[in-house]
C-alpha atoms as a PDB file:
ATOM      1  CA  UNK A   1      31.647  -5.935 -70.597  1.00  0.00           C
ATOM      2  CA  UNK A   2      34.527  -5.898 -68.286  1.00  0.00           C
ATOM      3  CA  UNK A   3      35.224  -9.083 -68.287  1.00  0.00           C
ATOM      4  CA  UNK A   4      34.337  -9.740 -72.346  1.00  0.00           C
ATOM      5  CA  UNK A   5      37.657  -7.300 -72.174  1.00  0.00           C
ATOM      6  CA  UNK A   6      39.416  -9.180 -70.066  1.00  0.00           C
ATOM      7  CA  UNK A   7      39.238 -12.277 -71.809  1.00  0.00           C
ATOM      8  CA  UNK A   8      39.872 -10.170 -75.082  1.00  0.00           C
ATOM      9  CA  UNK A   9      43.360  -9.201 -73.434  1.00  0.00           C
ATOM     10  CA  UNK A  10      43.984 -12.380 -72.702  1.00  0.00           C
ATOM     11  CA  UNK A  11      43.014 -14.048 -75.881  1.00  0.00           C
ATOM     12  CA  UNK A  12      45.156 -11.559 -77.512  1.00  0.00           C
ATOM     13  CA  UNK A  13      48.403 -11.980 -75.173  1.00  0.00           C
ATOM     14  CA  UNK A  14      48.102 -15.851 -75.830  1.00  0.00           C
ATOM     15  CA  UNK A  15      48.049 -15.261 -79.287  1.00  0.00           C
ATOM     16  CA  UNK A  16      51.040 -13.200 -79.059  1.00  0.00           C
ATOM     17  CA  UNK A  17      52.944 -15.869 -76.841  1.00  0.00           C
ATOM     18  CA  UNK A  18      52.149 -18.953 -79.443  1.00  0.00           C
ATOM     19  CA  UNK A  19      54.086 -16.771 -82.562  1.00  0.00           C
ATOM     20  CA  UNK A  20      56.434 -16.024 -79.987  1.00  0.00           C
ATOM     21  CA  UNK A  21      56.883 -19.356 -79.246  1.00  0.00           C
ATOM     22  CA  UNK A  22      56.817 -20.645 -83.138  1.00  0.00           C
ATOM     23  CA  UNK A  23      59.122 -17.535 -84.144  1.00  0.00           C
ATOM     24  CA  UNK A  24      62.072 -19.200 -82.056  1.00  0.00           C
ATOM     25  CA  UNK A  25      60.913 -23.209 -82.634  1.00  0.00           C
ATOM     26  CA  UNK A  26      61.295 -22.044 -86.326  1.00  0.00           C
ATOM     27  CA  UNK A  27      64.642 -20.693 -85.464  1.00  0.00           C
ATOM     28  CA  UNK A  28      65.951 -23.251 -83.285  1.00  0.00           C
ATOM     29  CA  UNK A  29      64.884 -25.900 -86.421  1.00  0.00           C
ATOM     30  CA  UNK A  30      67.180 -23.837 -88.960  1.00  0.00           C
ATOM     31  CA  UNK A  31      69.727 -23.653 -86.340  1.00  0.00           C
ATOM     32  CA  UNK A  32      69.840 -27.501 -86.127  1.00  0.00           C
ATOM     33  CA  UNK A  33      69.227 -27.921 -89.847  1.00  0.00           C
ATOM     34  CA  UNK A  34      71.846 -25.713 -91.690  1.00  0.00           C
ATOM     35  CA  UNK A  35      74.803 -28.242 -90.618  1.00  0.00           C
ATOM     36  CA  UNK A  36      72.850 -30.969 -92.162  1.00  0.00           C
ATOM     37  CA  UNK A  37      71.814 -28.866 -95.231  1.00  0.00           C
ATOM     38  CA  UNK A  38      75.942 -27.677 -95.704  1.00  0.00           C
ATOM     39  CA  UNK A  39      77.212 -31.249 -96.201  1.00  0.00           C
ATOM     40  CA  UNK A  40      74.241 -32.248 -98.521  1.00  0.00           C
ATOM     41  CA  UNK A  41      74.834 -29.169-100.893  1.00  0.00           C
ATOM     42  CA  UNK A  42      78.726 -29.010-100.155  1.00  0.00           C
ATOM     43  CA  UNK A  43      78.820 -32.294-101.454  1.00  0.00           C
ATOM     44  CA  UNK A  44      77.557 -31.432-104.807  1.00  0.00           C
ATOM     45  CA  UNK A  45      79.616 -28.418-104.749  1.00  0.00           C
ATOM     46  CA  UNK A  46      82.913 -27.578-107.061  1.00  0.00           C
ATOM     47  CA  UNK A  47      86.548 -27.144-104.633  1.00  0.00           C
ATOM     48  CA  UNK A  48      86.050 -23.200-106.104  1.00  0.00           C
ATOM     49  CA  UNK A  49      82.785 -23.384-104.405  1.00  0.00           C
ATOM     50  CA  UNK A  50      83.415 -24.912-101.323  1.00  0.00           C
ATOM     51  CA  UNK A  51      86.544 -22.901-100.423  1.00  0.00           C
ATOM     52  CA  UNK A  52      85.382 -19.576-101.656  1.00  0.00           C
ATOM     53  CA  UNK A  53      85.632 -16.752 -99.417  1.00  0.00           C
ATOM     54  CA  UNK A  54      81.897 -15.797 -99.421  1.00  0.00           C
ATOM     55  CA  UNK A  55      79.962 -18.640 -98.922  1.00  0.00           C
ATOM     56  CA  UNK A  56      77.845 -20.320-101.836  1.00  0.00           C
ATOM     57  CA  UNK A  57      74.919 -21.321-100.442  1.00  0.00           C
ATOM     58  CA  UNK A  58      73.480 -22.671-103.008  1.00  0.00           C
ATOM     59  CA  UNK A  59      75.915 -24.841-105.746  1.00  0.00           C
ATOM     60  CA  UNK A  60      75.558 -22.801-108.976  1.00  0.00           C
ATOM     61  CA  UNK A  61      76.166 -26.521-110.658  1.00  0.00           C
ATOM     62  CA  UNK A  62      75.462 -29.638-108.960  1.00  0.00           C
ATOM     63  CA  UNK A  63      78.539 -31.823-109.566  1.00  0.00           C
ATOM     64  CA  UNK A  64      78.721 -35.697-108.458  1.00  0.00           C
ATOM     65  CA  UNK A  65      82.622 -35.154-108.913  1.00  0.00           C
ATOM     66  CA  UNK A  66      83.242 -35.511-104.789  1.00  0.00           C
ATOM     67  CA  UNK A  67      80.871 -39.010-104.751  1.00  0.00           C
ATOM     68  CA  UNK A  68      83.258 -39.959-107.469  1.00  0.00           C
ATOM     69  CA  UNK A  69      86.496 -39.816-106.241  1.00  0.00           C
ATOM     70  CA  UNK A  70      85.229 -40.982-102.756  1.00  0.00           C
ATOM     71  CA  UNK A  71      84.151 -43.921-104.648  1.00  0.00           C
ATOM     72  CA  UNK A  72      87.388 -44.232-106.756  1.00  0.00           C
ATOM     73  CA  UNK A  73      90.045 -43.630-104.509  1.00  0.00           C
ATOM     74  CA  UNK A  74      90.056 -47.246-102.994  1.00  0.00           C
ATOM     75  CA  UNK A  75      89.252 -50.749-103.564  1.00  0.00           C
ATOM     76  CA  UNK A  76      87.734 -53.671-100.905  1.00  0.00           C
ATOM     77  CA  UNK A  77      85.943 -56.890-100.734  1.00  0.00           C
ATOM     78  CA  UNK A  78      82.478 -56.461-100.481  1.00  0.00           C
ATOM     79  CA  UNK A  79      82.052 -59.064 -97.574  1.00  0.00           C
ATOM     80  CA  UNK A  80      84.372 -61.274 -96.114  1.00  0.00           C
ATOM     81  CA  UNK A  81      82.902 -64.725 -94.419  1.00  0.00           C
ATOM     82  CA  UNK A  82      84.915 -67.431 -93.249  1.00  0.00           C
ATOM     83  CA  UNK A  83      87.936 -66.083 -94.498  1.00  0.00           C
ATOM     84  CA  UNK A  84      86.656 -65.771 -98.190  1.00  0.00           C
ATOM     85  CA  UNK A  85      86.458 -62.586 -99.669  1.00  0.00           C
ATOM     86  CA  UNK A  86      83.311 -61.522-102.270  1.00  0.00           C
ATOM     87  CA  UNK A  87      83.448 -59.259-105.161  1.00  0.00           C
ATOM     88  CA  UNK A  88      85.453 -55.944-105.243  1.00  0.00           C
ATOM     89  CA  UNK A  89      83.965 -52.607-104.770  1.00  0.00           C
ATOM     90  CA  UNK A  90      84.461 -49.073-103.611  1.00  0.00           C
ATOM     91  CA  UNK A  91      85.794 -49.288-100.106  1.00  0.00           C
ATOM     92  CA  UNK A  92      83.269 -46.209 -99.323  1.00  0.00           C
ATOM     93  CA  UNK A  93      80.576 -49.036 -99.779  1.00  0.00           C
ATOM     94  CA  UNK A  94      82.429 -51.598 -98.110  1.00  0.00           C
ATOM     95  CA  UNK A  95      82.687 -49.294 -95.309  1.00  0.00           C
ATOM     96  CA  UNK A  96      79.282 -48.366 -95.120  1.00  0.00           C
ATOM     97  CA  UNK A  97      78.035 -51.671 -95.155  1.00  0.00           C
ATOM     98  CA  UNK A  98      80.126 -51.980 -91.794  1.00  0.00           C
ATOM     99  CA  UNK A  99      79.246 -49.154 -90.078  1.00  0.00           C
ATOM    100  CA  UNK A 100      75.437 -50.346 -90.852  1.00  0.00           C
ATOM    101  CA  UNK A 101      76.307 -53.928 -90.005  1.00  0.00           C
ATOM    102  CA  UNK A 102      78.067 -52.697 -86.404  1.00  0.00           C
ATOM    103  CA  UNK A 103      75.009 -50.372 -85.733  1.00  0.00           C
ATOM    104  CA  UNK A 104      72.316 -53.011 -86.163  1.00  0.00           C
ATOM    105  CA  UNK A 105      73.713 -55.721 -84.051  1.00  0.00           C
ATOM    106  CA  UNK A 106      74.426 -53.530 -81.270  1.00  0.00           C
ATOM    107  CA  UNK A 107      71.255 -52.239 -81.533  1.00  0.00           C
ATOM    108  CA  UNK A 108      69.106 -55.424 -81.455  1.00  0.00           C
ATOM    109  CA  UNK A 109      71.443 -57.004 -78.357  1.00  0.00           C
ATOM    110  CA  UNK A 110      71.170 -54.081 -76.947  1.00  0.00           C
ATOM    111  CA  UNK A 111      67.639 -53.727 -77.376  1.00  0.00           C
ATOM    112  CA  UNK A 112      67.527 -57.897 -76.179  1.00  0.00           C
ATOM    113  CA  UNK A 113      69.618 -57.624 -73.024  1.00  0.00           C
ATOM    114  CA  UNK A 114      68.433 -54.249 -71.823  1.00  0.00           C
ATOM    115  CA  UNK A 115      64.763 -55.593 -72.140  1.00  0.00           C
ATOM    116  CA  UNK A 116      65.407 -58.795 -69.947  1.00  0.00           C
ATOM    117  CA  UNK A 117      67.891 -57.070 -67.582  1.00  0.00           C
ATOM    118  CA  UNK A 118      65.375 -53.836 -66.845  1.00  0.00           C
ATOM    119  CA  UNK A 119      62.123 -56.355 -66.561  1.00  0.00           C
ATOM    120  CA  UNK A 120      63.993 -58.398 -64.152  1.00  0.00           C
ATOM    121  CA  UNK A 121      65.443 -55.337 -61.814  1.00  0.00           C
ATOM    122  CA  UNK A 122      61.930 -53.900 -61.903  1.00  0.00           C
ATOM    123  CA  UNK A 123      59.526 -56.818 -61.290  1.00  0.00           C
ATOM    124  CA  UNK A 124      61.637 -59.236 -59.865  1.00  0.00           C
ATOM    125  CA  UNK A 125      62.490 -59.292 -56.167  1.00  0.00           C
ATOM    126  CA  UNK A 126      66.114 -61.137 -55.477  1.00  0.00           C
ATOM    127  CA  UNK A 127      69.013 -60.532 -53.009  1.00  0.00           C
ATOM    128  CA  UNK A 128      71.759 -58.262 -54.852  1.00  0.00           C
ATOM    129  CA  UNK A 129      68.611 -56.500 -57.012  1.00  0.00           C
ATOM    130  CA  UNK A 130      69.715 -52.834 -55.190  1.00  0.00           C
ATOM    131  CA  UNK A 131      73.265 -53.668 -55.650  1.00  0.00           C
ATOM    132  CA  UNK A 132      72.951 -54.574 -59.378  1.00  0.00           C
ATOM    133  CA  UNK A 133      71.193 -51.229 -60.147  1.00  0.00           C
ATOM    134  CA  UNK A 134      73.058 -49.164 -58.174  1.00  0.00           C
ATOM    135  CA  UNK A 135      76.340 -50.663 -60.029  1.00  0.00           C
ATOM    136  CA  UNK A 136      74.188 -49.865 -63.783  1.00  0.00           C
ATOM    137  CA  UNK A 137      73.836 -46.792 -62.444  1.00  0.00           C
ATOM    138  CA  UNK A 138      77.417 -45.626 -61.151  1.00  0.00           C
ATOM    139  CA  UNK A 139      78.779 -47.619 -64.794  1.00  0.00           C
ATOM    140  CA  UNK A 140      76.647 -44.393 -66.309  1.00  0.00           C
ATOM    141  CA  UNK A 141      78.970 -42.199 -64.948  1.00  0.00           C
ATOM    142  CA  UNK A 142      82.057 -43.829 -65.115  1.00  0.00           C
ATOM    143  CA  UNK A 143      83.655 -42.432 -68.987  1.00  0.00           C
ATOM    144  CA  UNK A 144      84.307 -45.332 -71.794  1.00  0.00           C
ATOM    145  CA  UNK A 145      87.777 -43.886 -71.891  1.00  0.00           C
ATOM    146  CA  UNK A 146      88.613 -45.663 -68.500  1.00  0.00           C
ATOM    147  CA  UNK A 147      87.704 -49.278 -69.488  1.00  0.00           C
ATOM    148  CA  UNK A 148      88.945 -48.917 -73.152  1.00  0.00           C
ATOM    149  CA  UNK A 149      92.643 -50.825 -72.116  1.00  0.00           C
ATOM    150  CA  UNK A 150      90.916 -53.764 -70.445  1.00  0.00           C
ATOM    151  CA  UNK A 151      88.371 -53.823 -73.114  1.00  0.00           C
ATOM    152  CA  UNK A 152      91.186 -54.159 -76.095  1.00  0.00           C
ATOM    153  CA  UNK A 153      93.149 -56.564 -73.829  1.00  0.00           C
ATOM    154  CA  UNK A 154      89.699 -58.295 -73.433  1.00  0.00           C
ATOM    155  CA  UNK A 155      89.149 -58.542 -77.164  1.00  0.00           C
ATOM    156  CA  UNK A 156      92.611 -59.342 -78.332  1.00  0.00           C
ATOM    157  CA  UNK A 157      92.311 -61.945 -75.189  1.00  0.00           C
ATOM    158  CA  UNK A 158      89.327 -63.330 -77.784  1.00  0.00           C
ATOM    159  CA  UNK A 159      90.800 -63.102 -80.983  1.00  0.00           C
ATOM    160  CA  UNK A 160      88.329 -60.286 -81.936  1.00  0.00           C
ATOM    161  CA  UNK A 161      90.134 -57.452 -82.596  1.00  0.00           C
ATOM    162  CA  UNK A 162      90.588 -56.002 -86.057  1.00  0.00           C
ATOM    163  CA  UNK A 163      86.477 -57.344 -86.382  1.00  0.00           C
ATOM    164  CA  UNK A 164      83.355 -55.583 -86.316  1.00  0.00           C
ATOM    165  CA  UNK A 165      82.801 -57.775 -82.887  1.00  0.00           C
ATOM    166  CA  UNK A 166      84.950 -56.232 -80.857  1.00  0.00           C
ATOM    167  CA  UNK A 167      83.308 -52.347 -81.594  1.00  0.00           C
ATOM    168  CA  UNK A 168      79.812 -54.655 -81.545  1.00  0.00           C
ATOM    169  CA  UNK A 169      80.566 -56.462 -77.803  1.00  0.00           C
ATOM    170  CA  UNK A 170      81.665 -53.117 -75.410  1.00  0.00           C
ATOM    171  CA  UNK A 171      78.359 -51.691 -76.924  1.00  0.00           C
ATOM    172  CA  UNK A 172      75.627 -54.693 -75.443  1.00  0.00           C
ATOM    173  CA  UNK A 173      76.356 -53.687 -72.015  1.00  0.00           C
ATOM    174  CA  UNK A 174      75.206 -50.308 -72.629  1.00  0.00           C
ATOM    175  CA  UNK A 175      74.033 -49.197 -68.710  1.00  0.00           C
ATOM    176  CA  UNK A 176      71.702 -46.572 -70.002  1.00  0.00           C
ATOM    177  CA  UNK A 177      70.002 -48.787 -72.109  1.00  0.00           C
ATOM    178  CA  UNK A 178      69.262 -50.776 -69.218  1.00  0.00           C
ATOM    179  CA  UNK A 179      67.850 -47.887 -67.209  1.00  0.00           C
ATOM    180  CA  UNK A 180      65.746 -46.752 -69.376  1.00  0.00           C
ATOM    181  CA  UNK A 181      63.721 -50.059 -70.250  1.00  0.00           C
ATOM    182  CA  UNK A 182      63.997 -50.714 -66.210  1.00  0.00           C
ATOM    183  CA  UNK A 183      62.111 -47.310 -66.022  1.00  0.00           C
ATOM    184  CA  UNK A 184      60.058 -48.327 -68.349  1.00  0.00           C
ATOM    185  CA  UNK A 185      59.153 -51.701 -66.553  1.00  0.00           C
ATOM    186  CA  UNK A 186      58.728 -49.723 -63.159  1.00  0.00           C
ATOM    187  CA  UNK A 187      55.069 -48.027 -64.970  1.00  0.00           C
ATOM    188  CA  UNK A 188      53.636 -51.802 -65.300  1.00  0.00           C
ATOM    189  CA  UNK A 189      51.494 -53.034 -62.279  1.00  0.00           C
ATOM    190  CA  UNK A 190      53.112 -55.952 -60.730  1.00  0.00           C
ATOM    191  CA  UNK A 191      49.599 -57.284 -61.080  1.00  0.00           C
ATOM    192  CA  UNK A 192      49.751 -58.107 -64.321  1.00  0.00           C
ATOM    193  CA  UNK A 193      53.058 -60.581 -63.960  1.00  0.00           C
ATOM    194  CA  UNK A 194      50.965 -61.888 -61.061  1.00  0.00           C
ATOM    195  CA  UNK A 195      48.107 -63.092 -62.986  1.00  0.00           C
ATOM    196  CA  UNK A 196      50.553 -64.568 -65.445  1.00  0.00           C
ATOM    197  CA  UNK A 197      51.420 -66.462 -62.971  1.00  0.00           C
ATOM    198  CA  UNK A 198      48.489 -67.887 -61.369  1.00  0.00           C
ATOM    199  CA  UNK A 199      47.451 -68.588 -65.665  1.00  0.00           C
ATOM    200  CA  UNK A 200      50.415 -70.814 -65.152  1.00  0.00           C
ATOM    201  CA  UNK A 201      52.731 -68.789 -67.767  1.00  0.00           C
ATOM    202  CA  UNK A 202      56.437 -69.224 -67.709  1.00  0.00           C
ATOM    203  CA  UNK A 203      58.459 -66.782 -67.270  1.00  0.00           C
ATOM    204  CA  UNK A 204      59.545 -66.513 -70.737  1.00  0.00           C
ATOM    205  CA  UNK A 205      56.202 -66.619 -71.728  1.00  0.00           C
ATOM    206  CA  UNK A 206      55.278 -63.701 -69.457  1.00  0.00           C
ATOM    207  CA  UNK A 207      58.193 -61.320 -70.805  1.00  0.00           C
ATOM    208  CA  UNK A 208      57.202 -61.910 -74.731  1.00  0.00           C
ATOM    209  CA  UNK A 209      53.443 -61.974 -74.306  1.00  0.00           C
ATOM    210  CA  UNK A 210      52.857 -59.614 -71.260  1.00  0.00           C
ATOM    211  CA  UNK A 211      55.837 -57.514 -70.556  1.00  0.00           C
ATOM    212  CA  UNK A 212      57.120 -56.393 -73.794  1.00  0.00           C
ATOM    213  CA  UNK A 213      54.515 -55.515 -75.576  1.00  0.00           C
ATOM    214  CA  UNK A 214      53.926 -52.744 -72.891  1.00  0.00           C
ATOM    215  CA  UNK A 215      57.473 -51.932 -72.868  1.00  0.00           C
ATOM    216  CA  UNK A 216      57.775 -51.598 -76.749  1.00  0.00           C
ATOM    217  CA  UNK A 217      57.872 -47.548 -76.803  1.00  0.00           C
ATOM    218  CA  UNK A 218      61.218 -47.744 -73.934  1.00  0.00           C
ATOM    219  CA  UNK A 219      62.871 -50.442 -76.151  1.00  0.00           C
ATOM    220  CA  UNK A 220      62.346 -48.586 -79.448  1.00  0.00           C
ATOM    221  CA  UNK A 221      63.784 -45.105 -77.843  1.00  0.00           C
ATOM    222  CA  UNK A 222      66.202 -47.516 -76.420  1.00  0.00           C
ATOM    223  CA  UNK A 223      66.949 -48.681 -80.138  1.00  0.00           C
ATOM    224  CA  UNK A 224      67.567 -45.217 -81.509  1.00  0.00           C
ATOM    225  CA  UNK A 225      69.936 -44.280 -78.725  1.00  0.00           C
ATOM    226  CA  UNK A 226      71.599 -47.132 -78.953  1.00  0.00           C
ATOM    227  CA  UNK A 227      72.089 -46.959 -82.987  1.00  0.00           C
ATOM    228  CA  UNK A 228      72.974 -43.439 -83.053  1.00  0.00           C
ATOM    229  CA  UNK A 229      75.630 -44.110 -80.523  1.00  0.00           C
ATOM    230  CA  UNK A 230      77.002 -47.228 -82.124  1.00  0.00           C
ATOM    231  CA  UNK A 231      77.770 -45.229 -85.594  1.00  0.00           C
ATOM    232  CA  UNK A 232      79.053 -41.968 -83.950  1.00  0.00           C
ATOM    233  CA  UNK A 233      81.392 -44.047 -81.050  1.00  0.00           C
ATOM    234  CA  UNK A 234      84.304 -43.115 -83.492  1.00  0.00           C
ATOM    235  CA  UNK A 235      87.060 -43.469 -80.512  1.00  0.00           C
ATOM    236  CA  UNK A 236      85.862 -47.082 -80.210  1.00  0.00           C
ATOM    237  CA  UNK A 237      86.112 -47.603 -83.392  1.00  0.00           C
ATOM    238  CA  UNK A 238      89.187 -46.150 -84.130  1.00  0.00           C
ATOM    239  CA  UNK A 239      90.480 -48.478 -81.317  1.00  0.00           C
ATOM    240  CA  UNK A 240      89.459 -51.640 -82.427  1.00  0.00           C
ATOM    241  CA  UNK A 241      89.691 -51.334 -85.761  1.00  0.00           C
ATOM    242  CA  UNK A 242      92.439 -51.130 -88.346  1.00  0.00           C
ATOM    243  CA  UNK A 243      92.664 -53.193 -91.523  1.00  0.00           C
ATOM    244  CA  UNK A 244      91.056 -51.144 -94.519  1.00  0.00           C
ATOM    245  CA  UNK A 245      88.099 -54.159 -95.478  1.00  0.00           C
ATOM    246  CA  UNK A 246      86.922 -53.228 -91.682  1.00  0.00           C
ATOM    247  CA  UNK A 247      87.059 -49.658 -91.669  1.00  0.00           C
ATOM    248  CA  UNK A 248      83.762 -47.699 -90.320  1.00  0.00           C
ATOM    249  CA  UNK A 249      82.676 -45.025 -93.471  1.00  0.00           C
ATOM    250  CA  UNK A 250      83.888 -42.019 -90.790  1.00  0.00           C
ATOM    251  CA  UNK A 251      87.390 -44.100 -90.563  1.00  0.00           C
ATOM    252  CA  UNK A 252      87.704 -45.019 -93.636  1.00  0.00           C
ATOM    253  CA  UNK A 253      87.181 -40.969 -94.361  1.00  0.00           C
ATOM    254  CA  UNK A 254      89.510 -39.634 -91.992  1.00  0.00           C
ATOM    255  CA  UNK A 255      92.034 -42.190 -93.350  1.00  0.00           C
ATOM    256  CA  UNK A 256      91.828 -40.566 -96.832  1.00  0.00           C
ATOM    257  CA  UNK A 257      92.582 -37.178 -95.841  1.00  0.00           C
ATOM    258  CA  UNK A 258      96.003 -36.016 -96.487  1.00  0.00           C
ATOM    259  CA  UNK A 259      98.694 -34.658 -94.381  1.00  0.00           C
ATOM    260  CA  UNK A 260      99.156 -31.043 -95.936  1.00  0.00           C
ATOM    261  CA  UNK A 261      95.445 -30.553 -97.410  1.00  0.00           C
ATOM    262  CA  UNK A 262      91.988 -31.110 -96.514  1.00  0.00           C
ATOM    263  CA  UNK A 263      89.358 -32.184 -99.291  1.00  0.00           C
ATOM    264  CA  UNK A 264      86.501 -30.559 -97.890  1.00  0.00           C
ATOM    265  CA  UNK A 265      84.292 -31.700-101.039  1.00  0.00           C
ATOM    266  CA  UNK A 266      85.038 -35.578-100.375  1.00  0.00           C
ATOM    267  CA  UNK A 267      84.538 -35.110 -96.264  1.00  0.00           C
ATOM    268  CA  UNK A 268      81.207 -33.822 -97.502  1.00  0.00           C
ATOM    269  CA  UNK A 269      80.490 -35.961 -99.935  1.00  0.00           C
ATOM    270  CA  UNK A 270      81.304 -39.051 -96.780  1.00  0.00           C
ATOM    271  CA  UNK A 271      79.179 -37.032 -94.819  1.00  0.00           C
ATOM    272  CA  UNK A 272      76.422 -37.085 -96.786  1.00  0.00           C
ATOM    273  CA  UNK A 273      76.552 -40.532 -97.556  1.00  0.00           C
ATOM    274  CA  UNK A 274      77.243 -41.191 -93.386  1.00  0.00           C
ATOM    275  CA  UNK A 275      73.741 -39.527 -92.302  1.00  0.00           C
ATOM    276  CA  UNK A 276      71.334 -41.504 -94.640  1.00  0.00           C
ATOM    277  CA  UNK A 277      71.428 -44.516 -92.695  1.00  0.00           C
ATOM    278  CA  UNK A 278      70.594 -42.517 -89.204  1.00  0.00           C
ATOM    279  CA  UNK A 279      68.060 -40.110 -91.282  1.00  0.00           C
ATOM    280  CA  UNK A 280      66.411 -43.273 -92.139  1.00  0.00           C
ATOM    281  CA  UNK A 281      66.485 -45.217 -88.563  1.00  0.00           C
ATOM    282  CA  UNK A 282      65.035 -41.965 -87.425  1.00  0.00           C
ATOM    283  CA  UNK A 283      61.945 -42.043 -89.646  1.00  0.00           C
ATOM    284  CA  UNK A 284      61.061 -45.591 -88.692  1.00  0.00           C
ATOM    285  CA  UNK A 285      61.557 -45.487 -85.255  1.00  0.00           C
ATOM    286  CA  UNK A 286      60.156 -41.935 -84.737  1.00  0.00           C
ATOM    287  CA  UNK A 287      56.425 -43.494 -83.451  1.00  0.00           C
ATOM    288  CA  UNK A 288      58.556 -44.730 -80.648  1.00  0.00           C
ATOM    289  CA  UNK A 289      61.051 -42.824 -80.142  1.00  0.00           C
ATOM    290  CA  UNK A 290      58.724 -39.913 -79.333  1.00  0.00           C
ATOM    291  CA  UNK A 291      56.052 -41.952 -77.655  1.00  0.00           C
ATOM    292  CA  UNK A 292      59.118 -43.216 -75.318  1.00  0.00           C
ATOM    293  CA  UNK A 293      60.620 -39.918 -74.391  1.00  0.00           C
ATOM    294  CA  UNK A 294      57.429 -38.743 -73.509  1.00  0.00           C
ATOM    295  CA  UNK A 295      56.052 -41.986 -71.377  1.00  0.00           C
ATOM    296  CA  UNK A 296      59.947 -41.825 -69.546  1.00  0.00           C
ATOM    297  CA  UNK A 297      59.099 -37.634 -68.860  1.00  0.00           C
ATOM    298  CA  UNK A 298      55.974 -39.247 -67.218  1.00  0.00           C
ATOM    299  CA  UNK A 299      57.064 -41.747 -65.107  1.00  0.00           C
ATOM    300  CA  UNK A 300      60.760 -41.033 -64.465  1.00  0.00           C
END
């Protein structure tokens, strides 16, 4: 009987512990949600609304009047390629497009160089290998803000800036993302590249049949860092890019703001439209993303 009780108790204090512990997950998630739930329903909202004293939490009319004039307030090409400009639209989509564009292509070089560079530091045995890593690691550290001048001398040097290259190029070298796959790599048993080897498999070979496959969950977390970064590196962007047709969608935002008022209903309305494209990213890459925070937890 005594120890039916005990194990009563301590049923009963575990119970108590899991609400506990889903009371504040539940509160933490509305914590992080609200932000994301104020711009999507501010940006439906009337000025009156939005700038009323108590807050309206929900809009007593939904109103596309914000998308509108974001839409309406400026004009740009909808692509420009070798020098030729396409159609006109809304510069809001124009922008879009390029903060989309920019976020891809650093994301898949990223995602390409980090994989190569963290398989060879963690399989490969060559004089310099300590040296290299221990420079990707200190280049964690060191802030963007140090190496932005040589960067925009470096891209001017090229004839990139003003382009979505030169806010694409600072972005491939991305140290962390080469940790993190070299991590990764580290969890593999050497064996396996070994009896690639004796099979007679190339090298290449032996990183796109062997070797990536098992490092798939680092390079998709990897490819979610990386993306999320790209679109929110607003200081780079702001840097290295000027001309309206090449404006990022937070730029091109910022730019419309005026110098005595803010339009809270259009910065909403941006917003909105900004966090589709990483809502989305999110939902695909989410098998991976989790699977490679986890894996990392594990073998770090």
């Amino acid at each position: 009987m005594a120890n039916q009780s005990n194990l009563m108790k301590k049923s009963l204090n575990t119970s108590r512990w899991n609400y506990l512990s889903y009371a504040v997950i539940i509160i933490i998630g509305i914590l992080f949600t609200f932000p994301l739930y104020w711009i999507i329903t501010g940006a439906f909202k009337t000025g009156r609304e939005i700038n009323a004293t108590v807050p309206v939490w929900i809009p007593s009319q939904w109103i596309l009047d914000n998308f509108a004039r974001l839409m309406g307030k400026r004009a740009a090409p909808l692509f420009t390629i070798f020098g030729l400009d396409g159609p006109t639209v809304p510069a809001a989509i124009r922008w879009l497009l390029n903060t989309v564009f920019m976020s891809v292509a650093s994301m898949l070089l990223t995602c390409i160089t980090s994989a190569m560079a963290g398989y060879v530091l963690a399989k490969k045995r060559f004089v310099g290998r300590t040296l290299i890593f221990t420079l990707v690691v200190c280049a964690m550290a060191l802030p963007k803000q140090v190496i932005l001048i040589p960067l925009l001398r470096e891209m001017s040097a090229l004839g990139l800036y003003d382009s979505l290259w030169a806010a694409i190029f600072p972005i491939v070298g991305w140290p962390f993302g080469v940790f993190l796959v070299k991590q990764f790599a580290e969890g593999i048993p050497t064996e396996m590249v070994e009896a690639c080897r004796i099979d007679g498999a190339s090298e290449w070979r032996t990183f796109t049949d062997v070797m990536f496959p098992m490092i798939k969950p680092g390079v998709g977390a990897c490819a979610i860092f990386t993306f999320i970064n790209s679109w929110n590196d607003y200081f780079m962007q702001l840097i290295m890019l000027t001309s309206n047709k090449n404006l990022t969608i937070s730029l091109g935002i910022a730019t419309m703001q005026g110098e005595s008022s803010t339009d809270y209903g259009l910065l909403m309305a941006g917003a909105a439209l900004a966090s589709l494209p990483i809502i989305i990213v999110f939902l695909i890459f989410q098998k991976y993303f989790t699977k490679g925070i986890t894996m990392g937890a594990v073998k770090g």
